[in-house]
C-alpha atoms as a PDB file:
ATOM      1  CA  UNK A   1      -8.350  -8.258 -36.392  1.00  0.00           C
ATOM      2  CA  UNK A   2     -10.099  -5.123 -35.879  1.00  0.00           C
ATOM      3  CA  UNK A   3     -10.798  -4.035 -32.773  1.00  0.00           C
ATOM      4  CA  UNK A   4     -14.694  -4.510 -32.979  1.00  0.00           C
ATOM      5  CA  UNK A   5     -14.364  -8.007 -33.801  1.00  0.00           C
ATOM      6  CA  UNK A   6     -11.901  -9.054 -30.655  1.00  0.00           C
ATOM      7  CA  UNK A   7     -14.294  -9.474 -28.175  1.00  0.00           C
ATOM      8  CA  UNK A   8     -14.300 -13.104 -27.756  1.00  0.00           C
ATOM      9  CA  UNK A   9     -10.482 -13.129 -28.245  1.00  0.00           C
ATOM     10  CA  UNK A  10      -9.879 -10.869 -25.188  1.00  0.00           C
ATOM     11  CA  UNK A  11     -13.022 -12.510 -23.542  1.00  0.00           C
ATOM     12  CA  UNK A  12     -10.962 -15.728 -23.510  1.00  0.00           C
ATOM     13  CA  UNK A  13      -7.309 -13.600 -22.394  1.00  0.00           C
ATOM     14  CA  UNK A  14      -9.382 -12.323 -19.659  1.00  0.00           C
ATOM     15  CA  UNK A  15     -11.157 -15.470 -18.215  1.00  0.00           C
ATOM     16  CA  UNK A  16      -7.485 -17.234 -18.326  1.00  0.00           C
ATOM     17  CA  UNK A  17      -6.224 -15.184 -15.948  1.00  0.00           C
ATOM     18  CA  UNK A  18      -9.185 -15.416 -13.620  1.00  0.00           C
ATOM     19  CA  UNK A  19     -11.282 -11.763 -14.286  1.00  0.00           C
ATOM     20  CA  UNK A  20     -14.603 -12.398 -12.715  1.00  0.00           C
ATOM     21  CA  UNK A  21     -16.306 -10.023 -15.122  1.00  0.00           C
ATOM     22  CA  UNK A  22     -14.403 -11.254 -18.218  1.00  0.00           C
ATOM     23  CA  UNK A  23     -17.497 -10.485 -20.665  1.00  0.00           C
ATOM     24  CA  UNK A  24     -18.252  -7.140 -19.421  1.00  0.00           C
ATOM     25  CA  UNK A  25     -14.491  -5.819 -19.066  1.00  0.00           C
ATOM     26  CA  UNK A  26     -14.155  -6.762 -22.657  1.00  0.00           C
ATOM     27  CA  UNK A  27     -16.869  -4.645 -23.608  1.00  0.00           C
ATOM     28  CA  UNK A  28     -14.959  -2.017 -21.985  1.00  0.00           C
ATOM     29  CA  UNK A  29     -11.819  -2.274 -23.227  1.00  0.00           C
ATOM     30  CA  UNK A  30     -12.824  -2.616 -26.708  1.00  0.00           C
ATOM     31  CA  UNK A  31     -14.999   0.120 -26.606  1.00  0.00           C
ATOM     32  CA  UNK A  32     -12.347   2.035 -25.206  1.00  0.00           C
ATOM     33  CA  UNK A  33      -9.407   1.327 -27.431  1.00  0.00           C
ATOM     34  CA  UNK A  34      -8.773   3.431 -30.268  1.00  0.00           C
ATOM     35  CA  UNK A  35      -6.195   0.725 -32.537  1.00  0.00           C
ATOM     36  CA  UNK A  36      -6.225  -2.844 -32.429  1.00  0.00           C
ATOM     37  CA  UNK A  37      -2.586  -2.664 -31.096  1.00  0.00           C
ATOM     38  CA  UNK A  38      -3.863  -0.319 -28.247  1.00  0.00           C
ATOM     39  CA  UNK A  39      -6.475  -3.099 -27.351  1.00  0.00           C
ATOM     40  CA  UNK A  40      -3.765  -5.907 -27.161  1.00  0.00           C
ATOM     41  CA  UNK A  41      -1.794  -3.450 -24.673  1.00  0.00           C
ATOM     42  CA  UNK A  42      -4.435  -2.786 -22.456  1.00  0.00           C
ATOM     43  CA  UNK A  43      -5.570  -6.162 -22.321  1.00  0.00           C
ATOM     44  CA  UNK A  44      -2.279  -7.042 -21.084  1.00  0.00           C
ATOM     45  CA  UNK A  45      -1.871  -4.422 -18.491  1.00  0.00           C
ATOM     46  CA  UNK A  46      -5.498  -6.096 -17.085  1.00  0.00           C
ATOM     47  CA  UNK A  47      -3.951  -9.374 -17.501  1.00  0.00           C
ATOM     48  CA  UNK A  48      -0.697  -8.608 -15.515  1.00  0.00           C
ATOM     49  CA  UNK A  49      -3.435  -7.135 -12.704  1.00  0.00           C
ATOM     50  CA  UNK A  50      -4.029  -3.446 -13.146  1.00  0.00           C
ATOM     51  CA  UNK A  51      -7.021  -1.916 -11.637  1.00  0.00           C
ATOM     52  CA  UNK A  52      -9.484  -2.009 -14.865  1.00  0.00           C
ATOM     53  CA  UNK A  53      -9.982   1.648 -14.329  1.00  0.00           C
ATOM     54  CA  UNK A  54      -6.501   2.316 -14.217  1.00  0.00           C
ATOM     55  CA  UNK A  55      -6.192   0.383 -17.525  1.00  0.00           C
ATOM     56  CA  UNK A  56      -9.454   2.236 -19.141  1.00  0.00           C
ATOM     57  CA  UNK A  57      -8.315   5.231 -17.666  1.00  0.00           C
ATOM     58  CA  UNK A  58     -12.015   6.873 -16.161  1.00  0.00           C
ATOM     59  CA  UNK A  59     -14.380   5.015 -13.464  1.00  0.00           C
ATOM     60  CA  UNK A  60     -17.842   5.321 -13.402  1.00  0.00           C
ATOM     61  CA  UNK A  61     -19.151   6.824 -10.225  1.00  0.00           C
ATOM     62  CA  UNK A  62     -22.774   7.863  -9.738  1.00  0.00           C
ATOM     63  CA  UNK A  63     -23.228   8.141 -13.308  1.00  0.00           C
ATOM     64  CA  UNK A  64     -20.360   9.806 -14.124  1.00  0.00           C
ATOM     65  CA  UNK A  65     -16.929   9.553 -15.853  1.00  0.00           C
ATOM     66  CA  UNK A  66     -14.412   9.883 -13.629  1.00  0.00           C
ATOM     67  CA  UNK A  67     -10.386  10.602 -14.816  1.00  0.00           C
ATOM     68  CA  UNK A  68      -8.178   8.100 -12.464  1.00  0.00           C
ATOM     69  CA  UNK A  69      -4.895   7.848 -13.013  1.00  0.00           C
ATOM     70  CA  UNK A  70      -2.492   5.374 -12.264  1.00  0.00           C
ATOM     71  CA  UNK A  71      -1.490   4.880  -8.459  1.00  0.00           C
ATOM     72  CA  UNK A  72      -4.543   7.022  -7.636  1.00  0.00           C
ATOM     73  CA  UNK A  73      -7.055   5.532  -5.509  1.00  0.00           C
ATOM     74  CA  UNK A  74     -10.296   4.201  -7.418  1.00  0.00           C
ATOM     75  CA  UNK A  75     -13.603   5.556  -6.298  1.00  0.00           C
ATOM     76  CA  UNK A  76     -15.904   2.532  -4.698  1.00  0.00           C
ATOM     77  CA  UNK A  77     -19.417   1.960  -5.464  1.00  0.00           C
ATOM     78  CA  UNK A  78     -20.197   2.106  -2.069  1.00  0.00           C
ATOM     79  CA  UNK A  79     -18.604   5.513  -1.434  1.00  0.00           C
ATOM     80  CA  UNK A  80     -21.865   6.457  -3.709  1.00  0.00           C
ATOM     81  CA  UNK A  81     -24.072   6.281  -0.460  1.00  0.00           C
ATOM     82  CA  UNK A  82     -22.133   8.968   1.111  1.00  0.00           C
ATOM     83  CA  UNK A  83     -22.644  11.035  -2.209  1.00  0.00           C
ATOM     84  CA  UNK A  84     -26.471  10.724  -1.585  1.00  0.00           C
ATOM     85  CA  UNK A  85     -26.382  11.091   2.020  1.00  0.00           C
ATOM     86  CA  UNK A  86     -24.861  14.407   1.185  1.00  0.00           C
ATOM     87  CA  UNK A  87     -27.100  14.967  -1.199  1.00  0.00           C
ATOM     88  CA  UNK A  88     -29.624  14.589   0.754  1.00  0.00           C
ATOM     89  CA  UNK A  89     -28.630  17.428   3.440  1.00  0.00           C
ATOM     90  CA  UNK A  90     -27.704  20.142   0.843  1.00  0.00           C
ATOM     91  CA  UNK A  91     -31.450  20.017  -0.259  1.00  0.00           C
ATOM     92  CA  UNK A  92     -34.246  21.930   0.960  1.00  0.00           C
ATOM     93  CA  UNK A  93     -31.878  24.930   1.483  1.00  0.00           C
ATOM     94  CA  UNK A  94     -35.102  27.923   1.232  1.00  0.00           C
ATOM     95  CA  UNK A  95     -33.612  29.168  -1.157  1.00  0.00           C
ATOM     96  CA  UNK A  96     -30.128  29.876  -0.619  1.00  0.00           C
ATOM     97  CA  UNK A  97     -27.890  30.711  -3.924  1.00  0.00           C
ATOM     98  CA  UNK A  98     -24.518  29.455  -2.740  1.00  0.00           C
ATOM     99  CA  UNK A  99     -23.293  25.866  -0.905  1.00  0.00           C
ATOM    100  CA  UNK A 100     -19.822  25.363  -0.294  1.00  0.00           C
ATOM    101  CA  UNK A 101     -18.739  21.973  -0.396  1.00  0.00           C
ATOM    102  CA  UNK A 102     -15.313  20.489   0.234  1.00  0.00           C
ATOM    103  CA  UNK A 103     -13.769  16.957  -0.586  1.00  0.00           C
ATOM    104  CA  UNK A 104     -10.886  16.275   1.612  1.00  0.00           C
ATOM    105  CA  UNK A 105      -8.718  13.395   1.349  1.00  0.00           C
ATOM    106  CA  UNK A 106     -10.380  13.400  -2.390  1.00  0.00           C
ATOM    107  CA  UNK A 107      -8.318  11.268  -4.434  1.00  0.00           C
ATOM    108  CA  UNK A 108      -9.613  11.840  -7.756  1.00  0.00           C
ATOM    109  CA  UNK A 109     -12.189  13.925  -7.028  1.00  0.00           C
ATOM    110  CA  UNK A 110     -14.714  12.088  -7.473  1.00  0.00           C
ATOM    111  CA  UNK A 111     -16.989  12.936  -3.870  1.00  0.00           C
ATOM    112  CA  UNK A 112     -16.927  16.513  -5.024  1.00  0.00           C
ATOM    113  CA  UNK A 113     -17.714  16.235  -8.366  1.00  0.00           C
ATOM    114  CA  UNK A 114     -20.704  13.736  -7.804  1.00  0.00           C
ATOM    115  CA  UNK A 115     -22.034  15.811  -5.057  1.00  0.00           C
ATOM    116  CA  UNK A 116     -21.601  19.101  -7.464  1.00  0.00           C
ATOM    117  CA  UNK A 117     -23.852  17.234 -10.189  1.00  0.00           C
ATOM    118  CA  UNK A 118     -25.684  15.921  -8.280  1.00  0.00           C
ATOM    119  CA  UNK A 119     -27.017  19.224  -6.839  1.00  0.00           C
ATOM    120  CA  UNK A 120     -27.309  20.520 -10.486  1.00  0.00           C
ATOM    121  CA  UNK A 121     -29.149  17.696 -11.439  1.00  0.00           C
ATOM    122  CA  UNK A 122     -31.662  16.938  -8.740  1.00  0.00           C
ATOM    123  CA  UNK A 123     -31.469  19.111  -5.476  1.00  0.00           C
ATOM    124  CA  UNK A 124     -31.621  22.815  -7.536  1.00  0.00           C
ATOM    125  CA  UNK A 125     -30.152  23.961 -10.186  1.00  0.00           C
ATOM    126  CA  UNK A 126     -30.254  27.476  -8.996  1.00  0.00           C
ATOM    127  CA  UNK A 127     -27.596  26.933  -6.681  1.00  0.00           C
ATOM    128  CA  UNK A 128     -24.623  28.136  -7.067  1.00  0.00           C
ATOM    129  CA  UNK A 129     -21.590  25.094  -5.634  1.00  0.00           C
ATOM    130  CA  UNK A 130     -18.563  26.381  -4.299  1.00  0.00           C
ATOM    131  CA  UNK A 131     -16.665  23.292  -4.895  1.00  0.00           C
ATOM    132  CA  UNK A 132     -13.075  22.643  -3.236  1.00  0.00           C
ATOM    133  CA  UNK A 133     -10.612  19.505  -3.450  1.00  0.00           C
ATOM    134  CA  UNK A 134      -7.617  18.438  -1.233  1.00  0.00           C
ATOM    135  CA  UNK A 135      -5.132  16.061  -1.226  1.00  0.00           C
ATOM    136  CA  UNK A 136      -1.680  15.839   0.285  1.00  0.00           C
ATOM    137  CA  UNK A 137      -0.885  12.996  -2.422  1.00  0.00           C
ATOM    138  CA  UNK A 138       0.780  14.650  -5.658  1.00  0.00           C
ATOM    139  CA  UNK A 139      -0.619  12.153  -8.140  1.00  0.00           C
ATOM    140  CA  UNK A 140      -4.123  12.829  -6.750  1.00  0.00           C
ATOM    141  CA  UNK A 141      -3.513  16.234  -7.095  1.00  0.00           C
ATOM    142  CA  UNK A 142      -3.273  15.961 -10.472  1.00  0.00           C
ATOM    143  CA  UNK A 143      -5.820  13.454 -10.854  1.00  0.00           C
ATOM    144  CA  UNK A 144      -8.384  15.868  -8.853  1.00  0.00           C
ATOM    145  CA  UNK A 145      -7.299  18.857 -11.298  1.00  0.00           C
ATOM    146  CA  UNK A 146      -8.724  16.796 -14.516  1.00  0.00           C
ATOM    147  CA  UNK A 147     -12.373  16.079 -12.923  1.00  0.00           C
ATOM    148  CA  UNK A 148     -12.431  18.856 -10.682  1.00  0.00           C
ATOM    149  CA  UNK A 149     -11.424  21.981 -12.495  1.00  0.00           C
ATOM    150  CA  UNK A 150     -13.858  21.130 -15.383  1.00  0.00           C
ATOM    151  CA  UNK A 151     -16.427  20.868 -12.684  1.00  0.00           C
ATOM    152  CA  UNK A 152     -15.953  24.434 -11.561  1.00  0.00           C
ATOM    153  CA  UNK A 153     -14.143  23.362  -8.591  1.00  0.00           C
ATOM    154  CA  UNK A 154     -10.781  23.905  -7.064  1.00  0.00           C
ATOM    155  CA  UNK A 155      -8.045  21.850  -6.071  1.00  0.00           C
ATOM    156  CA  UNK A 156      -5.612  22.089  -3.354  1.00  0.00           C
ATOM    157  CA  UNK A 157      -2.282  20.407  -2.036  1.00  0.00           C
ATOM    158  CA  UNK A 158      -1.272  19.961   1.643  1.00  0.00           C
ATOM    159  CA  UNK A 159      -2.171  18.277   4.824  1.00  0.00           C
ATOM    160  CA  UNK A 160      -5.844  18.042   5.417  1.00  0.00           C
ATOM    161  CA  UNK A 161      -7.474  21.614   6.320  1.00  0.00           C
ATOM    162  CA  UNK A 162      -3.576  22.825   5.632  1.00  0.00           C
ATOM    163  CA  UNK A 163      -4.489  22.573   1.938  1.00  0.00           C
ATOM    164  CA  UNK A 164      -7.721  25.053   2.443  1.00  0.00           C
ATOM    165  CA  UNK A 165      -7.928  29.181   1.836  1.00  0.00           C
ATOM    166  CA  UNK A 166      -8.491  30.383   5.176  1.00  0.00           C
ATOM    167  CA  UNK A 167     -11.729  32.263   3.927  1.00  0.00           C
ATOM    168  CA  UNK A 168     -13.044  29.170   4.049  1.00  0.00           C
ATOM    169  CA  UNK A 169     -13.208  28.758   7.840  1.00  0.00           C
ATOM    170  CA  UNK A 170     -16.825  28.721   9.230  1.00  0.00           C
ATOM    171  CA  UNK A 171     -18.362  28.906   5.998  1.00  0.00           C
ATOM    172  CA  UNK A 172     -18.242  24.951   4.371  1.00  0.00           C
ATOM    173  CA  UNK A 173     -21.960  23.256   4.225  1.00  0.00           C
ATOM    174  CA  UNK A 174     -20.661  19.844   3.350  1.00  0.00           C
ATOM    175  CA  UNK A 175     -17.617  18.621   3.894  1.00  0.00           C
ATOM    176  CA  UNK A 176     -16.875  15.312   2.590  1.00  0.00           C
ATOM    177  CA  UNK A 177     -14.034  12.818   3.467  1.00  0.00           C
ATOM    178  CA  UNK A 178     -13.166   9.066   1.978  1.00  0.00           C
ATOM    179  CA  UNK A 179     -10.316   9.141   4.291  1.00  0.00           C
ATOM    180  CA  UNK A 180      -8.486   5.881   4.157  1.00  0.00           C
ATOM    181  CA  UNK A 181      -9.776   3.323   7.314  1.00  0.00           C
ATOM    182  CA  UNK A 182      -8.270   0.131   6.554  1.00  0.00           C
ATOM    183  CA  UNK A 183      -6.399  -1.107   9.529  1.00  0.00           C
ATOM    184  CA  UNK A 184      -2.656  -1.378   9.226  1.00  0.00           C
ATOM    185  CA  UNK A 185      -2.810  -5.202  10.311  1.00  0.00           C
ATOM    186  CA  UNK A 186      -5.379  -6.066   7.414  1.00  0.00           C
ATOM    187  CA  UNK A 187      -3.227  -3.892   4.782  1.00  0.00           C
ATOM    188  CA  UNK A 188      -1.751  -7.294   3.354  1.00  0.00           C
ATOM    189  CA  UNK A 189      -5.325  -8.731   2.942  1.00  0.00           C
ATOM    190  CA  UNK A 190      -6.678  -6.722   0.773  1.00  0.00           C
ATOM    191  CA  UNK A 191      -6.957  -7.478  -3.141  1.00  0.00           C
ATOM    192  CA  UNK A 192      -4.008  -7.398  -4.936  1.00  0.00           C
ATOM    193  CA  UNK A 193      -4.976  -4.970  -7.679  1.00  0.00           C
ATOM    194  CA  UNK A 194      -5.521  -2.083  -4.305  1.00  0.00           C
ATOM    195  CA  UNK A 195      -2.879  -3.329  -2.251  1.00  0.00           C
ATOM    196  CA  UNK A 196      -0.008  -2.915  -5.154  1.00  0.00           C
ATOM    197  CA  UNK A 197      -1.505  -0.516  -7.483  1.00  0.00           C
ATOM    198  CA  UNK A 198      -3.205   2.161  -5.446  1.00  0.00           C
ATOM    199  CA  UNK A 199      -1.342   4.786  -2.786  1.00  0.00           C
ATOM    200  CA  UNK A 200      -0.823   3.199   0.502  1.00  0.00           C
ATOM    201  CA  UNK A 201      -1.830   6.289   2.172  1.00  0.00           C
ATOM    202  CA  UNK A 202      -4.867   6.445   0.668  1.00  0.00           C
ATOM    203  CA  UNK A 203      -5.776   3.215   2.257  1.00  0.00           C
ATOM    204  CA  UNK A 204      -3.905   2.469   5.159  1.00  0.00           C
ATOM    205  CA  UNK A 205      -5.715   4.259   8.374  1.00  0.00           C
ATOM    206  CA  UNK A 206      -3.508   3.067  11.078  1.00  0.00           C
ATOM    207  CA  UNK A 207      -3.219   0.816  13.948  1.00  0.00           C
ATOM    208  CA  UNK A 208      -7.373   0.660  14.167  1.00  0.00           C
ATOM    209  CA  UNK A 209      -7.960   2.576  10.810  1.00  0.00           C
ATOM    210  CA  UNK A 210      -9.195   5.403  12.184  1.00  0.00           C
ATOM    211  CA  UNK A 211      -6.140   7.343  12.231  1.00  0.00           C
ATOM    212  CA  UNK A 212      -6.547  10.258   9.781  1.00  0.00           C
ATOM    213  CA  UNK A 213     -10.582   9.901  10.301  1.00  0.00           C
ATOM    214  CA  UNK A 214      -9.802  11.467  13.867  1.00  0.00           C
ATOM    215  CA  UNK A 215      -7.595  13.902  12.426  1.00  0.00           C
ATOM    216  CA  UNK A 216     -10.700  15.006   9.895  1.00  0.00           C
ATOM    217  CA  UNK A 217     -12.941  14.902  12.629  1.00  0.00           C
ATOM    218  CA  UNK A 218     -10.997  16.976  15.443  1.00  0.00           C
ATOM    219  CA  UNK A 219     -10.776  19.663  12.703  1.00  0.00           C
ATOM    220  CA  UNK A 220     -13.996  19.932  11.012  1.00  0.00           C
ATOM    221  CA  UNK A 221     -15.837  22.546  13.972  1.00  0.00           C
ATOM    222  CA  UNK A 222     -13.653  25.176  12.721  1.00  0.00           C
ATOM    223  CA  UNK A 223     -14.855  24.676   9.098  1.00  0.00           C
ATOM    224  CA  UNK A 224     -18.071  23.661   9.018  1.00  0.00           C
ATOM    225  CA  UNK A 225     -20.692  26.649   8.755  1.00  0.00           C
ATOM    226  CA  UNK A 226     -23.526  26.771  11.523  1.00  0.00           C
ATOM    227  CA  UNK A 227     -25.839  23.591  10.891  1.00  0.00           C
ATOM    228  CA  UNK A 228     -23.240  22.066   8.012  1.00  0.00           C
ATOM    229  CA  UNK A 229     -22.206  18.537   8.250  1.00  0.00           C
ATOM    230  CA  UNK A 230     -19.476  16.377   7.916  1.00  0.00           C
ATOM    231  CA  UNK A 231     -20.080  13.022   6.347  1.00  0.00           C
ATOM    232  CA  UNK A 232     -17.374  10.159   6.285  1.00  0.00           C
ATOM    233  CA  UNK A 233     -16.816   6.689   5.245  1.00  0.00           C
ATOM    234  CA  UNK A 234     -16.115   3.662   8.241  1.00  0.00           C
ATOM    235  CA  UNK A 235     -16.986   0.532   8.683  1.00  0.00           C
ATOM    236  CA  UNK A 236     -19.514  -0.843  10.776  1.00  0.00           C
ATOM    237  CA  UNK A 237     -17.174  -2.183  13.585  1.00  0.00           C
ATOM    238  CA  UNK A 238     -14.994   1.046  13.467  1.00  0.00           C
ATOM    239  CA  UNK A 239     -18.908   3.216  14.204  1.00  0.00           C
ATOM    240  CA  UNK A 240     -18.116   3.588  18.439  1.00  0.00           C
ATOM    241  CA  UNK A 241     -15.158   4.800  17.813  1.00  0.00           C
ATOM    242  CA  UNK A 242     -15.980   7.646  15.571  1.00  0.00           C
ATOM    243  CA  UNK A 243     -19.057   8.748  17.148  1.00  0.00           C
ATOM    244  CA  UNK A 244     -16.985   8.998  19.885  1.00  0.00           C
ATOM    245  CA  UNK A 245     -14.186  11.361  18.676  1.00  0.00           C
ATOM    246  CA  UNK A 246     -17.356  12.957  16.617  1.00  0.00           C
ATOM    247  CA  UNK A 247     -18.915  14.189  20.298  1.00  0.00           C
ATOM    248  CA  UNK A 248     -15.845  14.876  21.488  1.00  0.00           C
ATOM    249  CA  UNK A 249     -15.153  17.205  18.832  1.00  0.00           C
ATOM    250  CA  UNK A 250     -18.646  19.093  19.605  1.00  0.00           C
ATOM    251  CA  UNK A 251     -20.471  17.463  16.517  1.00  0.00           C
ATOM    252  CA  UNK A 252     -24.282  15.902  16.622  1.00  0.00           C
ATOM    253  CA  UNK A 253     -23.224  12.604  15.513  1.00  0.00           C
ATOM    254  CA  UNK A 254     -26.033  10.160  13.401  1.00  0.00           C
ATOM    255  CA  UNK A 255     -25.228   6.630  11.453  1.00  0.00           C
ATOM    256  CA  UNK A 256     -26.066   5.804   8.061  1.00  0.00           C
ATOM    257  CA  UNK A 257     -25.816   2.081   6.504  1.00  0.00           C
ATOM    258  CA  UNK A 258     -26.616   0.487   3.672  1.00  0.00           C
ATOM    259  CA  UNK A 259     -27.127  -3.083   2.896  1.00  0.00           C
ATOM    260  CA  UNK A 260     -27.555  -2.283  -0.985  1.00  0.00           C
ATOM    261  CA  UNK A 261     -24.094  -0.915  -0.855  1.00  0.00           C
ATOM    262  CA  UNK A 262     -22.841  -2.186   1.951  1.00  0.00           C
ATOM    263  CA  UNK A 263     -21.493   0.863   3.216  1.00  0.00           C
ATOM    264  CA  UNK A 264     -21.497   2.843   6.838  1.00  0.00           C
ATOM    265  CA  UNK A 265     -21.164   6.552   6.743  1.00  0.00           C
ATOM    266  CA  UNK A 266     -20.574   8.730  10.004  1.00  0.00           C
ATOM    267  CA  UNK A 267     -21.886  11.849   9.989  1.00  0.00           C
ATOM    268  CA  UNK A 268     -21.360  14.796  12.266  1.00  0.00           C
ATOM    269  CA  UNK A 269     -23.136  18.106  12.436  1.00  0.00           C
ATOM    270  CA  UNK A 270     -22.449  21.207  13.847  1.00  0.00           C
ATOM    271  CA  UNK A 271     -24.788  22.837  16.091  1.00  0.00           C
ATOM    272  CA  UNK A 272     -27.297  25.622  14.885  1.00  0.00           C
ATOM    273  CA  UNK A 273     -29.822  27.980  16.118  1.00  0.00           C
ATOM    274  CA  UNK A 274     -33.478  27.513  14.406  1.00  0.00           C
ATOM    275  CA  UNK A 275     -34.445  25.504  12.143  1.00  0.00           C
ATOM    276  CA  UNK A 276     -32.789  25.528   9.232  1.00  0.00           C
ATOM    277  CA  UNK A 277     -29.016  26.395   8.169  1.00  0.00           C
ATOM    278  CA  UNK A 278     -28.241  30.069   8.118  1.00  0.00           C
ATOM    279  CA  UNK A 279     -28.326  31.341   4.660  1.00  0.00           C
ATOM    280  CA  UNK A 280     -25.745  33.638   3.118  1.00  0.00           C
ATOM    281  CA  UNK A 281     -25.919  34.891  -0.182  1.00  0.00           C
END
């Protein structure tokens, strides 16, 4: 059968083992396998419960075509409001040439990336993104290199702001941070396909999830520039908490939710004199 024509077949191998999205994951698949014998093996990794992406190999993430490899944590849909939060506070810069913009904890990459395009695309092209990665997670690492290097950007191993060139101190105007916030108690109930095929420690945030958020948060005044922000992901019950450790740590803390993508986003700014962000060039 050639692979064109398989669509009901996998369809039906799909539905049988209970994929919501049976019809649209077929699509997929079949427009992403190259053999009919590449099809059948795919279909079967979804079957046996790999991550979709992880079987296609990319995930789509604010319009792009993102590289995620296997074990590697799978960019959300939601995570795309913090994209266009950020977004939002890179533009309107009066004209400065350069932004320096940093994805910590990034997985694949994908944060950075988005937020590069997406100042390309919309906020000015003019500007010039100094784009930088970090994991401590070898297999995101790697991952990051494949969608971040094209991008321009750079990638880094090590422990949070371990993993960043020192120039970098005082100088970042976004930084950017999906660190994990799932509660170690609520670890076993997530869905299968995250809790046995994606890094545990990109997921697991500790006894109230907010472990590692802290950590990003305690450290981001010596890296942020004058005015820049830091933006991360929470949930809605863990909010107290981090605009707590966000005022602690000397940053102007704000909420952003959204019901469309049901996502909470903390977001901490360093103080500034005047009214706009101090340019450099």
């Amino acid at each position: 059968m050639a692979v064109a024509e398989s669509i009901p077949v996998v369809v039906e191998r799909l539905r049988a083992a209970g994929c919501v999205f049976a019809e649209e994951e077929a699509r997929l698949l079949v427009a992403t396998a190259t053999t009919p014998d590449d099809l059948d093996s795919m279909v079967a990794r979804r079957v046996r419960g790999l991550p979709l992406e992880h079987v296609l190999g990319w995930a789509e993430f604010c319009g792009l075509r993102i590289v995620v490899d296997p074990h590697v944590f799978v960019p959300r849909r939601r995570t795309e409001f913090l994209v266009r939060q950020a977004e939002a506070l890179l533009d309107g810069r009066a004209g400065r040439r350069r932004a320096v913009v940093v994805d910590l904890c990034c997985g694949s990459g994908a944060l950075g990336v988005a937020l590069s395009a997406a100042v390309g695309a919309s906020v000015d092209p003019s500007v010039e993104v100094d784009l930088h990665a970090a994991d401590l997670d070898p297999a995101a690492v790697r991952c990051a290199r494949r969608n971040v290097v094209p991008a321009g950007g750079q990638v880094h191993s090590g422990d949070l702001y371990d993993a960043l060139p020192g120039e970098l101190c005082g100088r970042v105007d976004v930084l950017v941070a999906n660190a994990p916030y799932v509660p170690t108690s609520q670890f076993p109930l997530l869905p299968a396909e995250a809790r046995l095929h994606e890094a545990r420690m990109a997921l697991d945030g500790g006894e109230d999830g907010l472990l590692l958020v802290r950590r990003v948060i305690a450290g981001a005044p010596d890296w942020l520039a004058p005015g820049g922000h830091l933006l991360v992901e929470t949930s809605e019950r863990q909010v107290p908490a981090a605009v707590e450790a966000l005022a602690r740590a000397g940053l102007v803390a704000r909420v952003a939710s959204s019901e469309e993508y049901q996502a909470t986003v903390v977001i901490g700014t360093s103080p500034y004199q005047g009214s706009r962000i101090r340019q450099r060039y």
